[in-house]
Protein backbone atom coordinates (compact mmCIF):
# COMPACT_ATOMS: atom_id res chain seq x y z
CA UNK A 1 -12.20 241.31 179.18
CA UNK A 2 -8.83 241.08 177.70
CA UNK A 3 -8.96 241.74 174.29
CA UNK A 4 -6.10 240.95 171.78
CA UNK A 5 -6.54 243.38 168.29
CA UNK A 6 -4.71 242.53 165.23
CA UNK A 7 -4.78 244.54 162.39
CA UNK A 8 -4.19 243.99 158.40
CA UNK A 9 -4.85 244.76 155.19
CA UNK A 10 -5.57 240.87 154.99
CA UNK A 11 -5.05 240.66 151.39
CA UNK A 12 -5.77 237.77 151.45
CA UNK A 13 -6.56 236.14 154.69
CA UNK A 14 -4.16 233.63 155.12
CA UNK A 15 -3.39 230.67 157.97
CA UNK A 16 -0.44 233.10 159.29
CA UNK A 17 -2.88 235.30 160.30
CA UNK A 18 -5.22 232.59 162.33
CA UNK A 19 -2.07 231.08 163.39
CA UNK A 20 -0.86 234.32 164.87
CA UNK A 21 -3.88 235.40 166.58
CA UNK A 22 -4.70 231.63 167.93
CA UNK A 23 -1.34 231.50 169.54
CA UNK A 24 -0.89 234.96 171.46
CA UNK A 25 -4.88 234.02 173.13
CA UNK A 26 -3.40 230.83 174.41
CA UNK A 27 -0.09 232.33 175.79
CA UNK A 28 -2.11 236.00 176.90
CA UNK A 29 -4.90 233.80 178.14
CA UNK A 30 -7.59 236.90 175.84
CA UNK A 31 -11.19 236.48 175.76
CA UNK A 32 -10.96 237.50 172.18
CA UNK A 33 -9.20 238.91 169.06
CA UNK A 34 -10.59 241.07 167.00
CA UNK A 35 -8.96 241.23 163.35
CA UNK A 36 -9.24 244.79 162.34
CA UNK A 37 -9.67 245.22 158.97
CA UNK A 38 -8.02 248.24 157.19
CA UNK A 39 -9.93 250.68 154.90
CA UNK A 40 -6.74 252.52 153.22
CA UNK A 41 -3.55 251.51 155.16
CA UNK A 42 -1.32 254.74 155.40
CA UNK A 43 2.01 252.79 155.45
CA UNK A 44 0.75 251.01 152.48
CA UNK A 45 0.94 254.41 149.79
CA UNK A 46 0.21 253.64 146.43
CA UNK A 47 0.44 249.88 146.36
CA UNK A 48 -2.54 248.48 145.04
CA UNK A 49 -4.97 246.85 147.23
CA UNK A 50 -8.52 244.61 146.94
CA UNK A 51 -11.25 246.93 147.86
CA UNK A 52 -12.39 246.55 151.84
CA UNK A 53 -15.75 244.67 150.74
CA UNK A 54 -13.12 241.93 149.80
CA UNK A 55 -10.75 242.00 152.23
CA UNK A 56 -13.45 241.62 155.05
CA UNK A 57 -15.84 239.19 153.49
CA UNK A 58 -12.50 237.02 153.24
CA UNK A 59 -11.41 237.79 157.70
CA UNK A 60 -15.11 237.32 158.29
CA UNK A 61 -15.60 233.85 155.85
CA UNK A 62 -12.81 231.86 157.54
CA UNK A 63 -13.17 233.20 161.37
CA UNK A 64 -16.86 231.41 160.82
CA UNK A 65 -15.95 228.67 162.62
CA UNK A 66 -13.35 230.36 165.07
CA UNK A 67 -13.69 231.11 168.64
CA UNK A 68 -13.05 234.14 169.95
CA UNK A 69 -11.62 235.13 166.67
CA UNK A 70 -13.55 237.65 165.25
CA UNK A 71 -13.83 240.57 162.28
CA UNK A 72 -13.68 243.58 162.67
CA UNK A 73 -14.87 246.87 160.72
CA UNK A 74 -14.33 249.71 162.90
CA UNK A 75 -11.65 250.99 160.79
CA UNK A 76 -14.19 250.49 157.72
CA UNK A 77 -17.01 252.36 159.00
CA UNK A 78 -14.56 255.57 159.20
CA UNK A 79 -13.56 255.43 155.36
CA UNK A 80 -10.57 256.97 155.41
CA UNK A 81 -6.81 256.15 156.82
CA UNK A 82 -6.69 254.95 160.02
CA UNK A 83 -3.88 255.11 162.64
CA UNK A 84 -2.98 252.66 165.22
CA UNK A 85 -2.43 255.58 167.59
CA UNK A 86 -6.19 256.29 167.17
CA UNK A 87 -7.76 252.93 167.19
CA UNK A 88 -6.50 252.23 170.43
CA UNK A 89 -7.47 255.33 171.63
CA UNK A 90 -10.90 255.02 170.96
CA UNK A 91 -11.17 251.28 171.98
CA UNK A 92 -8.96 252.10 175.29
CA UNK A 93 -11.46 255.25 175.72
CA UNK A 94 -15.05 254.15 175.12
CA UNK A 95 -14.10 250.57 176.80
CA UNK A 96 -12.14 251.34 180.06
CA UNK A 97 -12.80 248.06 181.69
CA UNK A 98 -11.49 246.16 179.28
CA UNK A 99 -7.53 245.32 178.23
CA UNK A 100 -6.12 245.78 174.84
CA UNK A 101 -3.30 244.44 173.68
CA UNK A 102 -1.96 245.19 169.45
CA UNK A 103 -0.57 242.37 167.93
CA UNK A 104 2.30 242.61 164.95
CA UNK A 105 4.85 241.06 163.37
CA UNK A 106 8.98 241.23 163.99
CA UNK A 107 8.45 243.50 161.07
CA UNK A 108 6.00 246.47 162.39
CA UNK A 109 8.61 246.27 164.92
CA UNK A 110 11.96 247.42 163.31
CA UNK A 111 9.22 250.02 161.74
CA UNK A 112 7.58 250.97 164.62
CA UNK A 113 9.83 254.32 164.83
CA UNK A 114 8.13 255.60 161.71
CA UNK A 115 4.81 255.10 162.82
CA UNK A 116 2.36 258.15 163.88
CA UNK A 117 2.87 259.39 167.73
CA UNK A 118 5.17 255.86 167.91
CA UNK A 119 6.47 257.17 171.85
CA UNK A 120 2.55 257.63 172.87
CA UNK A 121 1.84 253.98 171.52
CA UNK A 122 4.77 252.38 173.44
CA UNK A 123 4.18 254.53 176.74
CA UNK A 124 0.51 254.10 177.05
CA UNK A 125 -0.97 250.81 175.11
CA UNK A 126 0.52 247.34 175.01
CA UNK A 127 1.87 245.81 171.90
CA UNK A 128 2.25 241.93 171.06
CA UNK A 129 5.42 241.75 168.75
CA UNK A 130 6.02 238.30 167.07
CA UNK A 131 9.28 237.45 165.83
CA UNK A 132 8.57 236.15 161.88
CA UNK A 133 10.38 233.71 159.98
CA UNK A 134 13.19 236.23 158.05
CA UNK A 135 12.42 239.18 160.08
CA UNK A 136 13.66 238.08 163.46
CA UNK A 137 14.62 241.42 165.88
CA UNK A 138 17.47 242.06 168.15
CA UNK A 139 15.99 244.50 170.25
CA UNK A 140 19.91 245.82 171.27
CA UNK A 141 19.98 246.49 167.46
CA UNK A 142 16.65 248.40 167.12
CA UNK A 143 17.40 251.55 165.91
CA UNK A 144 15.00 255.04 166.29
CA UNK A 145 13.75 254.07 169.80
CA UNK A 146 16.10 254.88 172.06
CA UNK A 147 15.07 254.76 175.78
CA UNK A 148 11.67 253.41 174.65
CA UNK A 149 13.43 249.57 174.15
CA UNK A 150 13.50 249.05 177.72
CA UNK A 151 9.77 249.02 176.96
CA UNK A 152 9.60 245.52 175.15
CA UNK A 153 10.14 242.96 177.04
CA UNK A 154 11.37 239.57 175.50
CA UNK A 155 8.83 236.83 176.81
CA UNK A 156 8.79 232.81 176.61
CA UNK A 157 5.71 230.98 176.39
CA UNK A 158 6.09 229.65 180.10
CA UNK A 159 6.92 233.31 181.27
CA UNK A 160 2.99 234.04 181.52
CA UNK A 161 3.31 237.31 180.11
CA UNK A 162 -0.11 239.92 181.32
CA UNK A 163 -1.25 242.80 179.64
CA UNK A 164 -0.18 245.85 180.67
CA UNK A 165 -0.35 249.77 179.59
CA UNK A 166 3.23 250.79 178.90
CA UNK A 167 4.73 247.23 178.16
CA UNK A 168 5.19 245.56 175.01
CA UNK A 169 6.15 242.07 174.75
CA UNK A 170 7.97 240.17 171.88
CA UNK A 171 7.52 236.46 171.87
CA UNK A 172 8.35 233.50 169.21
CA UNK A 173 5.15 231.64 168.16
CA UNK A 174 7.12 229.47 165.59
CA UNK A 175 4.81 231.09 163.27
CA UNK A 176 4.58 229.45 159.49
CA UNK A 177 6.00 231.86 156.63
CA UNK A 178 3.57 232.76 154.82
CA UNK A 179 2.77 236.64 153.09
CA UNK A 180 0.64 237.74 151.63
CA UNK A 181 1.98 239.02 149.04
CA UNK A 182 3.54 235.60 147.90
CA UNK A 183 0.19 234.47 148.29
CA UNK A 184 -1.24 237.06 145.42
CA UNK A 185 1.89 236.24 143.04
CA UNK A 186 1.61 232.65 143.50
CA UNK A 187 -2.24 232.69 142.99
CA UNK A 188 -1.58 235.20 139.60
CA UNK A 189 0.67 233.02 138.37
CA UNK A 190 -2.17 230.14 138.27
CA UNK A 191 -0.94 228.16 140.67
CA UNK A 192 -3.14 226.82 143.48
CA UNK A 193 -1.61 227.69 146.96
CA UNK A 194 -1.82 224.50 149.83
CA UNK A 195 -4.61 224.69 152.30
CA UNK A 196 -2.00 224.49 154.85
CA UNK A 197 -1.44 228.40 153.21
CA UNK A 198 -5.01 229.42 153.29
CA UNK A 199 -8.09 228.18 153.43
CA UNK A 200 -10.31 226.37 150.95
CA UNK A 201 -13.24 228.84 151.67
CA UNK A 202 -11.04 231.75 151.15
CA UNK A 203 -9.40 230.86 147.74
CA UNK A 204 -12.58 229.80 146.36
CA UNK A 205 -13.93 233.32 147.14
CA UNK A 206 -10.84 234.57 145.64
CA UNK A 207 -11.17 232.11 142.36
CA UNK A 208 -14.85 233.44 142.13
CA UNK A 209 -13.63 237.13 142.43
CA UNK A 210 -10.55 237.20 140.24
CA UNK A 211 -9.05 239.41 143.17
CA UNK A 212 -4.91 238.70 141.77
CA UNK A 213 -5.40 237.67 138.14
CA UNK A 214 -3.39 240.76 136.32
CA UNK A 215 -6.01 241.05 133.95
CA UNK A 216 -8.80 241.68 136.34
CA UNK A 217 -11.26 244.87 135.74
CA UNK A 218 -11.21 247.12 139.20
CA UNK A 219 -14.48 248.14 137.86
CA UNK A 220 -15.86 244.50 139.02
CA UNK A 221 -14.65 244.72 142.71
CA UNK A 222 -16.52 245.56 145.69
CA UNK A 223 -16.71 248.85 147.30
């Protein structure tokens, strides 16, 4: 199987992330995508987060429906930080006869330098970089990477782009701007964000759980 993993906080789940995921299947023709939920994202530091009972109940309430989309809780079960390096590691590993491809944003890609055993990622696994609305990337104006830019490869959607170890692709989905984090302000503020922003499911869950109001007791979340 090819198999498509994108991975997140997903605080909240939004229609960016559905969007994303939806969009790279079609054009990578995967069998599936598995939306890896974080437990404690290292890049993330001290930035408060919803606890992972939260976050996953949210990926797992609105993929209900999906196909092929599903939730993941590999990085969960570990309970502790988890690297990309050693996700795909252990999914390339224990499932050798299937594909993986990583998918990320425009912006884990002018980061991607920074990230643990970056070279290893880009030489042996297959990333799926798409260019976001405000963080576009000029891959002549990457910086950190050096020789490892002739790895990406800039595709179109007719290119039919495959998976393979050692090649990263960065396409343009014409992917809706949405974050997250606009999504917590604008949901703490009292507003009530479009469902063309997130789902109706999801922000009832939210509503129920008081996940972004700034008066909201930790003590009361999940795990």
């Amino acid at each position: 199987m090819k198999i498509g993993i994108l991975g997140g906080t997903f605080d909240p789940m939004h229609r960016g992330h559905t969007y994303l995921a939806r969009g790279v299947s079609t054009i990578l023709d995967l069998d599936r995508v598995l939306f890896m939920v974080s437990y404690l994202p290292p890049h993330k530091g001290k930035l408060k987060i919803s606890s992972p009972f939260h976050r996953y109940s949210m990926v797992a309430m609105d993929l209900f429906e999906e196909e092929n989309l599903y939730p993941s809780q590999w990085e969960l079960d570990r309970r502790k930080s988890s690297y990309t390096i050693e996700t795909l590691q252990y999914f390339t590993s224990h499932h050798p006869r299937h594909q993986y491809c990583f998918i990320a944003g425009s912006d884990s890609l002018k980061e991607i330098h920074l990230w643990k055993d970056y070279a290893t990622l880009l030489k042996e696994h297959c990333f799926v970089f798409v260019q976001r609305p405000g963080a576009q990337v000029n891959l002549e104006e990457l910086k950190g990477l050096g020789s490892l830019r002739q790895r990406i490869h800039i595709v179109c959607k007719q290119d039919q782009p495959i998976i393979r170890s050692g090649q990263s692709l960065l396409m343009t989905l014409d992917a809706p701007d949405i974050s997250a984090s606009s999504l917590r302000k604008l949901i703490a503020s009292g507003k009530r964000p479009s469902s063309k922003l997130i789902s109706p499911s999801v922000l009832q869950y939210v509503k129920k759980h008081r996940l972004y109001e700034t008066n909201q007791d930790p003590s009361k979340e999940g795990l």
